[in-house]
C-alpha atoms as a PDB file:
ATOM      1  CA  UNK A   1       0.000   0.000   0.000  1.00  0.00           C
ATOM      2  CA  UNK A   2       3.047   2.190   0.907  1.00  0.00           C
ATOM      3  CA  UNK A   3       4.563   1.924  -2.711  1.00  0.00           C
ATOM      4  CA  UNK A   4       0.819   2.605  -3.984  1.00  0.00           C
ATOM      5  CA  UNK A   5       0.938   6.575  -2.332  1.00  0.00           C
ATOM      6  CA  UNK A   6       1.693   9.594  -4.865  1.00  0.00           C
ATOM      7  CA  UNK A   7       2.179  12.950  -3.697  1.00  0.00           C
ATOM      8  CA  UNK A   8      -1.221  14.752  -3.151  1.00  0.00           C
ATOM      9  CA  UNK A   9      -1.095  18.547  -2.659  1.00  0.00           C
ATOM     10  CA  UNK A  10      -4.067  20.836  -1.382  1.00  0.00           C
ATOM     11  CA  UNK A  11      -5.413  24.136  -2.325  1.00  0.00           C
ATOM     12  CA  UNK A  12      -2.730  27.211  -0.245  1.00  0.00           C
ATOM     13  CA  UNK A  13      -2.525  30.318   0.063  1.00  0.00           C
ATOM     14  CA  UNK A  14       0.541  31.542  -1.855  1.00  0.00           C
ATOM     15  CA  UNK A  15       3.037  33.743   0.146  1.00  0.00           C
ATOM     16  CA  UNK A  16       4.645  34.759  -3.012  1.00  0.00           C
ATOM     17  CA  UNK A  17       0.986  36.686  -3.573  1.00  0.00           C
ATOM     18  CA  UNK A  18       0.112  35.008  -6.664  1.00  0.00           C
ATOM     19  CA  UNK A  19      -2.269  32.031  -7.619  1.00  0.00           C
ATOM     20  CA  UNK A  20      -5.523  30.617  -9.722  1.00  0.00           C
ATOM     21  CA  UNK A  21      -7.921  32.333  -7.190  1.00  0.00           C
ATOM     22  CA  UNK A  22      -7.693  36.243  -5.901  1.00  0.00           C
ATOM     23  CA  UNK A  23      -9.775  36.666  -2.663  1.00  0.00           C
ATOM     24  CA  UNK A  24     -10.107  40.660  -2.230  1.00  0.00           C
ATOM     25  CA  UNK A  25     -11.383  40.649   1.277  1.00  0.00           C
ATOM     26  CA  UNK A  26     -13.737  43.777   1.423  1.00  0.00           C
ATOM     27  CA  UNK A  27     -15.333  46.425  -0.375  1.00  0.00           C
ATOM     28  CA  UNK A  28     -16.809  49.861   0.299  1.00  0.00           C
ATOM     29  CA  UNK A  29     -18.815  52.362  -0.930  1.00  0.00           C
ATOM     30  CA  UNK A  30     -20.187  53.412   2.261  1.00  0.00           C
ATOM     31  CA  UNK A  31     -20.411  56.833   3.221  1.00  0.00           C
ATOM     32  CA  UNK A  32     -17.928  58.487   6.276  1.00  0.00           C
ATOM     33  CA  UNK A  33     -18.821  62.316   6.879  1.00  0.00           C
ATOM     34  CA  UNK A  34     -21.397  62.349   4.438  1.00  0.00           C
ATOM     35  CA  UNK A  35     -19.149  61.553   1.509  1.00  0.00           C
ATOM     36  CA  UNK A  36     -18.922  57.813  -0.566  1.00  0.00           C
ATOM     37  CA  UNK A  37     -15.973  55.715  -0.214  1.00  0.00           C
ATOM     38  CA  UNK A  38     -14.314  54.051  -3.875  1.00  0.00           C
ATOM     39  CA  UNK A  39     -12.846  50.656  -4.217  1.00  0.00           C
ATOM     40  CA  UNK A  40     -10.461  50.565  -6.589  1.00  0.00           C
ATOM     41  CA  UNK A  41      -9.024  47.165  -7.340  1.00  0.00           C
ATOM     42  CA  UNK A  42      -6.689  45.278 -10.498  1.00  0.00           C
ATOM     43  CA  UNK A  43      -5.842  42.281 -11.214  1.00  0.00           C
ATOM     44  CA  UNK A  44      -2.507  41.209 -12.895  1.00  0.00           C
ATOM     45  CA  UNK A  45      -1.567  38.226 -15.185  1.00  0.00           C
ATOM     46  CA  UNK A  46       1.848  37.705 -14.342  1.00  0.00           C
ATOM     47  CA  UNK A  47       2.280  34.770 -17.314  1.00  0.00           C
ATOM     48  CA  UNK A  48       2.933  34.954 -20.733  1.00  0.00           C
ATOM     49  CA  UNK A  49      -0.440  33.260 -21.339  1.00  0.00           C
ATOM     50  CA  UNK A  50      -4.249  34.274 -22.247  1.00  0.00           C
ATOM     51  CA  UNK A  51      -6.926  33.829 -19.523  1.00  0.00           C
ATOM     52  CA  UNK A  52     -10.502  33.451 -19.023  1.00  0.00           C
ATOM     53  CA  UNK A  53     -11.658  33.965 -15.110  1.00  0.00           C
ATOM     54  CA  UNK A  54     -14.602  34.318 -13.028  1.00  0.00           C
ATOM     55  CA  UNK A  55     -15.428  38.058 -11.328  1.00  0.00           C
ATOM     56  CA  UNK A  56     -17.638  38.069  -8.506  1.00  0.00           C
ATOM     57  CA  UNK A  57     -18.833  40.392  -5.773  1.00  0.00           C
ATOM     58  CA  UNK A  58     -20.459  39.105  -3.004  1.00  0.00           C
ATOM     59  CA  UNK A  59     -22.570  40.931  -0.330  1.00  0.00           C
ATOM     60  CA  UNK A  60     -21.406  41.162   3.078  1.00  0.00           C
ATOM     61  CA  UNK A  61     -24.322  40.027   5.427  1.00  0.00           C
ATOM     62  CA  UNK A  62     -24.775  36.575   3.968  1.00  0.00           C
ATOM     63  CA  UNK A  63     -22.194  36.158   1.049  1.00  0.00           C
ATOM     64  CA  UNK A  64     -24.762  36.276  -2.015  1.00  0.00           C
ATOM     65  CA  UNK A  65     -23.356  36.809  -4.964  1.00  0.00           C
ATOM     66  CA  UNK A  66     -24.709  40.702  -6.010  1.00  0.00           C
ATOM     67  CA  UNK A  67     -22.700  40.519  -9.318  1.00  0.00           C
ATOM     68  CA  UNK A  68     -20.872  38.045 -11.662  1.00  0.00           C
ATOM     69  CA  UNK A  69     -19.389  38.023 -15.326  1.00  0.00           C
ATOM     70  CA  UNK A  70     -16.680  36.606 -16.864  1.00  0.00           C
ATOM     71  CA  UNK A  71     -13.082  38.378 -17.652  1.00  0.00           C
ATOM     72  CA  UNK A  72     -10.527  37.277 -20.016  1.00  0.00           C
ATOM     73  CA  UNK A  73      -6.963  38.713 -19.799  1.00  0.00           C
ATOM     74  CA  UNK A  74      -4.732  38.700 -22.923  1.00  0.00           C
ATOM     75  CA  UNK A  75      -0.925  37.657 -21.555  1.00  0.00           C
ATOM     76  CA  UNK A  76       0.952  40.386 -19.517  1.00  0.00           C
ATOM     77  CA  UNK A  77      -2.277  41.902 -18.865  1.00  0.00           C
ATOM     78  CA  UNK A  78      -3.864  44.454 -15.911  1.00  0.00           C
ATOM     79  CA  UNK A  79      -7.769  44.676 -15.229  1.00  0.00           C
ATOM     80  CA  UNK A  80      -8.135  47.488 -13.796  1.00  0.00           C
ATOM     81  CA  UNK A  81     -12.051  48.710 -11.985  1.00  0.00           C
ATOM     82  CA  UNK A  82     -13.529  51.205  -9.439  1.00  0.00           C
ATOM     83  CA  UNK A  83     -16.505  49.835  -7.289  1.00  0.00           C
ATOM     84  CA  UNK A  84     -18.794  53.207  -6.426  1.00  0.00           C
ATOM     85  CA  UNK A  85     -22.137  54.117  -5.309  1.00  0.00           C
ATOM     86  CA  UNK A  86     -25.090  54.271  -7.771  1.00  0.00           C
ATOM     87  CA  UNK A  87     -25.562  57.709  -6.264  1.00  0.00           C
ATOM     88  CA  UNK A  88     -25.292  60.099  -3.615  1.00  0.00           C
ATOM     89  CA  UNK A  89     -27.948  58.599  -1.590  1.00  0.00           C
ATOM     90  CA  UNK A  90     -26.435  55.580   1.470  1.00  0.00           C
ATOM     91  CA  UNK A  91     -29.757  53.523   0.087  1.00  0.00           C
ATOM     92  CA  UNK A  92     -28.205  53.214  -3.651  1.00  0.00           C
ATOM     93  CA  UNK A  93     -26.465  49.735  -4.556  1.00  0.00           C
ATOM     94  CA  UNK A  94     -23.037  49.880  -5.435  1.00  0.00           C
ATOM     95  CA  UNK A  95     -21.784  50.291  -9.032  1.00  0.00           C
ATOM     96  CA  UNK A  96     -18.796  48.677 -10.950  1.00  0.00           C
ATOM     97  CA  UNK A  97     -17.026  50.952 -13.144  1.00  0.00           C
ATOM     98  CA  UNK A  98     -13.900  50.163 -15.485  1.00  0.00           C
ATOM     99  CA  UNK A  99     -12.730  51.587 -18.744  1.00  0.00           C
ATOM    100  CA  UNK A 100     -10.545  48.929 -19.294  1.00  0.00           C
ATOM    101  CA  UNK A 101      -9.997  47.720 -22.129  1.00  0.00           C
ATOM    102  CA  UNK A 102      -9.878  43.964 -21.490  1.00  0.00           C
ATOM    103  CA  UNK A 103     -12.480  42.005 -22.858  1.00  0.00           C
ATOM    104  CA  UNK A 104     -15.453  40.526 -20.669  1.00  0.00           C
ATOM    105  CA  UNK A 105     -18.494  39.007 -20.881  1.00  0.00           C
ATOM    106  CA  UNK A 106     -21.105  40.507 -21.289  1.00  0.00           C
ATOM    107  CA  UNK A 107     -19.228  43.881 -21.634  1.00  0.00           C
ATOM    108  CA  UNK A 108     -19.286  46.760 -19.078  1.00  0.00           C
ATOM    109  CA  UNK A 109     -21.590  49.704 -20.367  1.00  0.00           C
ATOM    110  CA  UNK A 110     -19.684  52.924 -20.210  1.00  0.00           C
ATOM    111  CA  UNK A 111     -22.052  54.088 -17.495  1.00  0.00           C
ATOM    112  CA  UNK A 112     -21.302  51.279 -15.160  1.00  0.00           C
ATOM    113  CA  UNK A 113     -22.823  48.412 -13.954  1.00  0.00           C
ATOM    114  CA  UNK A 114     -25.466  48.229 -10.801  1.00  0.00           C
ATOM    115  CA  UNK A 115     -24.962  45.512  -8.247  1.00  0.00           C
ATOM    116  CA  UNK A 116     -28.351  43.761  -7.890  1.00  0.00           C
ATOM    117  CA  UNK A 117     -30.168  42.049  -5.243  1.00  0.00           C
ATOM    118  CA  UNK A 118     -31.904  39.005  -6.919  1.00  0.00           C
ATOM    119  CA  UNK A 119     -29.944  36.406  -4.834  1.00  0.00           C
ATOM    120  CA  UNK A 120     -30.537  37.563  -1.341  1.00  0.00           C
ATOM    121  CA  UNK A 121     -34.245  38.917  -1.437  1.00  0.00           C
ATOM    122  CA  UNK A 122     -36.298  36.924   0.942  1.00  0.00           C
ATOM    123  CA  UNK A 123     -33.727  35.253   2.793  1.00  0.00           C
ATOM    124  CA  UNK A 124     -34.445  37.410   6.368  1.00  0.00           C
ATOM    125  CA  UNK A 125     -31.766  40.126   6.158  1.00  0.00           C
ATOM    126  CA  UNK A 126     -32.992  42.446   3.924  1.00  0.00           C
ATOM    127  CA  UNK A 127     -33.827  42.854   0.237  1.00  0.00           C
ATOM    128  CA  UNK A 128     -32.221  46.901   0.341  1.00  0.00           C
ATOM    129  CA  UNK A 129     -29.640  47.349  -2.515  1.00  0.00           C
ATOM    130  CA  UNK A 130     -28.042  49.716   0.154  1.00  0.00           C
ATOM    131  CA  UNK A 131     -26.730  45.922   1.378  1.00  0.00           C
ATOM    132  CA  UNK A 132     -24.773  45.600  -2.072  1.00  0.00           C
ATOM    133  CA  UNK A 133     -22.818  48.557  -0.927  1.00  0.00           C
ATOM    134  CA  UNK A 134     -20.080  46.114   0.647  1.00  0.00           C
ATOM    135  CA  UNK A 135     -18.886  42.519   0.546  1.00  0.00           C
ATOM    136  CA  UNK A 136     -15.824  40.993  -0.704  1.00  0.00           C
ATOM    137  CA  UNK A 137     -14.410  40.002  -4.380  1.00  0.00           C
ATOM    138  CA  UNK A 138     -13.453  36.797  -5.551  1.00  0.00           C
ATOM    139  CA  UNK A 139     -11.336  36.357  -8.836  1.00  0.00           C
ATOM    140  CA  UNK A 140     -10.989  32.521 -10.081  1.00  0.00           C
ATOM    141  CA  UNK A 141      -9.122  31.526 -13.056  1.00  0.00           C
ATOM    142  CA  UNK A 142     -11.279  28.604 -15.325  1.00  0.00           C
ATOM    143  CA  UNK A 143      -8.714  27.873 -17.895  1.00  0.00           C
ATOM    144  CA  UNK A 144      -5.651  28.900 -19.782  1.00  0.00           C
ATOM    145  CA  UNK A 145      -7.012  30.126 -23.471  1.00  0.00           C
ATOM    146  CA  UNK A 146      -5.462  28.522 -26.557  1.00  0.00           C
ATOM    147  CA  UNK A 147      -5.964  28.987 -30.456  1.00  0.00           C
ATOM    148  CA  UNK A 148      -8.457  30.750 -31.859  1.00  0.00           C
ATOM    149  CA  UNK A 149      -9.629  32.009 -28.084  1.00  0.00           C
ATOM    150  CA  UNK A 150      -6.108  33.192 -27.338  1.00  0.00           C
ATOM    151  CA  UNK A 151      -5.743  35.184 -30.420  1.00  0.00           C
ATOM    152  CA  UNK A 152      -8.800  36.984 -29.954  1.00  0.00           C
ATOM    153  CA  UNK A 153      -8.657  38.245 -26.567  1.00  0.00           C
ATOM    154  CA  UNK A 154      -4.569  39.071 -27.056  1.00  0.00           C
ATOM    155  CA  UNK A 155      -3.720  42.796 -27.167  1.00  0.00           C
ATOM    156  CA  UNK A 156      -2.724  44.290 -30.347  1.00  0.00           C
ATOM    157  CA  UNK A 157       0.097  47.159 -30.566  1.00  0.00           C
ATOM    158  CA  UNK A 158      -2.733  49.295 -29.734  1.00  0.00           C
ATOM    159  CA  UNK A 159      -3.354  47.697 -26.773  1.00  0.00           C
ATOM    160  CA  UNK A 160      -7.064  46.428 -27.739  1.00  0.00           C
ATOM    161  CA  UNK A 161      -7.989  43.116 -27.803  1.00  0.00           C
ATOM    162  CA  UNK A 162      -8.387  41.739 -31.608  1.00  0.00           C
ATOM    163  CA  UNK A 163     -11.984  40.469 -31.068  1.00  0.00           C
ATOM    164  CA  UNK A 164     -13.791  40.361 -27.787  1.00  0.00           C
ATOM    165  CA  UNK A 165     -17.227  39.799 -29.919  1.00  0.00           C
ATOM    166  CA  UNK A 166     -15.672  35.881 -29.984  1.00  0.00           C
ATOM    167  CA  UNK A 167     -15.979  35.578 -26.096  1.00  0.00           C
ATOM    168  CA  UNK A 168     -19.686  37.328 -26.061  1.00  0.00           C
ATOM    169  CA  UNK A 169     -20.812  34.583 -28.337  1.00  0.00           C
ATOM    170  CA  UNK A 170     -22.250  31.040 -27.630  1.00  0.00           C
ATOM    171  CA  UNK A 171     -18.934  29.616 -28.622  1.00  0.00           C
ATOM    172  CA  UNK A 172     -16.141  31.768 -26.981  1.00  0.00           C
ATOM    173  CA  UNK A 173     -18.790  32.921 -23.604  1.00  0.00           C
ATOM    174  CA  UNK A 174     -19.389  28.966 -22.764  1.00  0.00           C
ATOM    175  CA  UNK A 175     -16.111  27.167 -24.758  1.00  0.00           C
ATOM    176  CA  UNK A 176     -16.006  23.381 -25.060  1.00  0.00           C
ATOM    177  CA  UNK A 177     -13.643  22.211 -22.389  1.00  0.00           C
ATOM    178  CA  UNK A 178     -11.588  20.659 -24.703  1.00  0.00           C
ATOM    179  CA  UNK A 179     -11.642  23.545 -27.522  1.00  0.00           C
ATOM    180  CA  UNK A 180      -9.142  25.946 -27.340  1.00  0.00           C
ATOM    181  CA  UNK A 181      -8.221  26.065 -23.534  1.00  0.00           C
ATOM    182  CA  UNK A 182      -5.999  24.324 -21.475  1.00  0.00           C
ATOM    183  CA  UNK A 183      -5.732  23.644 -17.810  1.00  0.00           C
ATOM    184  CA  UNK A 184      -5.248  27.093 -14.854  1.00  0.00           C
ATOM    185  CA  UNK A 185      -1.988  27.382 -14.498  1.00  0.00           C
ATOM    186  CA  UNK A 186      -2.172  30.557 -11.741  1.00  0.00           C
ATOM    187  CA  UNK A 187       0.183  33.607 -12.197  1.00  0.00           C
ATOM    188  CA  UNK A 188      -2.813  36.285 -11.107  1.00  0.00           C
ATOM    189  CA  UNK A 189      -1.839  38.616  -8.678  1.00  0.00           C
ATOM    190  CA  UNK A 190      -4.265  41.638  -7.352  1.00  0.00           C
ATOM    191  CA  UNK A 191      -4.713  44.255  -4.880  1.00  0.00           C
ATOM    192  CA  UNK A 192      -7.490  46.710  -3.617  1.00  0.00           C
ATOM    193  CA  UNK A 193      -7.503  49.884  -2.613  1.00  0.00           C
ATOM    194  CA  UNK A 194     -10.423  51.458  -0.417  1.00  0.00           C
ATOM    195  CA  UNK A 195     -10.320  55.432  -0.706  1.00  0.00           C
ATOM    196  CA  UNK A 196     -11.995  58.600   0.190  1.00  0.00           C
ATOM    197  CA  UNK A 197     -10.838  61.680  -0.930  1.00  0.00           C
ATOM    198  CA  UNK A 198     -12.544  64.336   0.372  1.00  0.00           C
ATOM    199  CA  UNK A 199     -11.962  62.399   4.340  1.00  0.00           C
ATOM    200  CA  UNK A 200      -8.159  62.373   2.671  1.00  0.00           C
ATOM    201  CA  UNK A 201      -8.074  58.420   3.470  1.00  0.00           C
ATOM    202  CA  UNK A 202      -6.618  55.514   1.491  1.00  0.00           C
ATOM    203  CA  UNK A 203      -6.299  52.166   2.906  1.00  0.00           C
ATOM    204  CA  UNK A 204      -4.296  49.574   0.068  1.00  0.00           C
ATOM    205  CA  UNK A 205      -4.071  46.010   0.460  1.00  0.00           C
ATOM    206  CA  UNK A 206      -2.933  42.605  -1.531  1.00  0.00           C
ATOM    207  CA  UNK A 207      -5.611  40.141  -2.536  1.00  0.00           C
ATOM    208  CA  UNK A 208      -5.336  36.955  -0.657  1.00  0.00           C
ATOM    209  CA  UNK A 209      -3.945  34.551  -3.730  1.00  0.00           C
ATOM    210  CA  UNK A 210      -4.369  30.445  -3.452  1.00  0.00           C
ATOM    211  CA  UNK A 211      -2.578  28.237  -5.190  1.00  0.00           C
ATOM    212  CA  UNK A 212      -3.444  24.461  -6.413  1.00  0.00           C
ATOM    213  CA  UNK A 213      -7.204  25.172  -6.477  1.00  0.00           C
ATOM    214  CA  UNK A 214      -7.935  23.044  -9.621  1.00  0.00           C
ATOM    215  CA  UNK A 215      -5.844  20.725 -12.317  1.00  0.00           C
ATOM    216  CA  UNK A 216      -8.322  20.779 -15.062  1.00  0.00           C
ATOM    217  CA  UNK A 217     -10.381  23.730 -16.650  1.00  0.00           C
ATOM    218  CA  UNK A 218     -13.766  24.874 -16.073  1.00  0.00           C
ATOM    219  CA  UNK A 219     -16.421  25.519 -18.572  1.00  0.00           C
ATOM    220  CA  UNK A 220     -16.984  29.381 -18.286  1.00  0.00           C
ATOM    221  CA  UNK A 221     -20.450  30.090 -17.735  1.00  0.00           C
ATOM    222  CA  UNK A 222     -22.682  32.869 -17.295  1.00  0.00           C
ATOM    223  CA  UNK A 223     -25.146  31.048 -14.760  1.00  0.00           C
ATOM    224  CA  UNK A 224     -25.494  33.149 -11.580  1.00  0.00           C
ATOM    225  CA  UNK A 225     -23.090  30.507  -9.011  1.00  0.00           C
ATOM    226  CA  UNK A 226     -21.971  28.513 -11.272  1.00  0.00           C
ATOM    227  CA  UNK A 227     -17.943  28.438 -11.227  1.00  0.00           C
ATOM    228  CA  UNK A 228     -17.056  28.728  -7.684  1.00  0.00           C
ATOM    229  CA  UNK A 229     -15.168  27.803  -5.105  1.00  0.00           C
ATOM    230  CA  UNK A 230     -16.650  24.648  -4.257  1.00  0.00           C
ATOM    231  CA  UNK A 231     -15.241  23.835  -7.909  1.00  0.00           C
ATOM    232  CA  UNK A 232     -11.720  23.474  -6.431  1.00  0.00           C
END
């Protein structure tokens, strides 16, 4: 039985800071004096190879998940985003923003994106979108993009992906498994930044990275909880 036992590692947390899943441990948008904090965060793909990965925010009473799409990062590549309020009022839901250029899918409108409450009404703790105003982030990587997926999401010398209308489709949102990707191979590193400039405050921190959370890709889906951590 002795000669029978391979080596068998678990799911870490890397102390080098980088890994298949970023864990950005809170959010704000909350208001201190009468004026909204930001969250700025970004997300880094240290490896010379293309990426597809889940992006979720999750509420901070009960963990529901208040937003979800999927983001694919060409190689070398920075996401870059600014959680804010929906407006100046402390019962608006929070709102992501990013002008990156990086495609995802479905795409970011301009304007922003609302955090919605659809997965925590009725559970007992409120159905206010003021409780979307903080929570935490996860970041998990599905698969390692190849061929024709690769090549679309891959910066040109203009820095814009060639065609991010592949990923938004039926065949680059939800790819066969065993069509143009290839197993997580980690390399994302992240950090947050909470700040508020008229209190003059800014409070910066590292995303919690894990390592060995899964040998074999994931089909990216745009099903509210599906592709999570219980995936690992």
């Amino acid at each position: 039985a002795a000669l029978g036992v391979g080596s068998a590692e678990a799911v870490f947390q890397n102390p080098n800071g980088t890994g298949q899943v970023l864990i950005y441990p809170y959010f704000t948008v909350q208001q201190v004096g009468g004026k909204s904090m930001n969250t700025l965060v970004t997300v880094v793909n240290t490896t010379t190879t293309a990426k597809v990965m889940k992006v979720r925010f999750r509420e901070g009473k009960a963990s529901k998940e208040v937003l979800d799409f999927n983001l694919y990062l060409s190689p070398n590549d920075v996401w870059t985003a600014a959680i804010v309020p929906g407006d100046a009022s402390e019962s608006s839901p929070g709102r992501l923003l990013s002008f990156d250029k990086s495609c995802t899918n479905p795409a970011i409108p301009a304007t922003g994106v609302d955090f919605r409450n659809f997965e925590y009404a009725g559970d007992g703790l409120g159905n206010g979108l003021d409780r979307t105003r903080e929570g935490y982030l996860e970041i998990l990587e599905l698969a390692t993009l190849t061929g024709t997926a690769k090549t679309a999401v891959t910066h040109n010398a203009a820095g814009l992906p060639a065609n991010c209308a592949y990923v938004r489709t039926a065949n680059g949102a939800v790819p066969d498994p065993n069509n143009n990707v290839s197993l997580p191979t980690g390399g994302l590193t992240g950090t947050g930044t909470i700040i508020n400039v008229a209190q003059g405050s800014d409070i910066g921190y590292n995303a919690v990275a894990l390592s060995n959370w899964r040998y074999a890709p994931l089909t990216a889906s745009l099903s509210s909880e599906t592709n999570n951590l219980s995936d690992g």
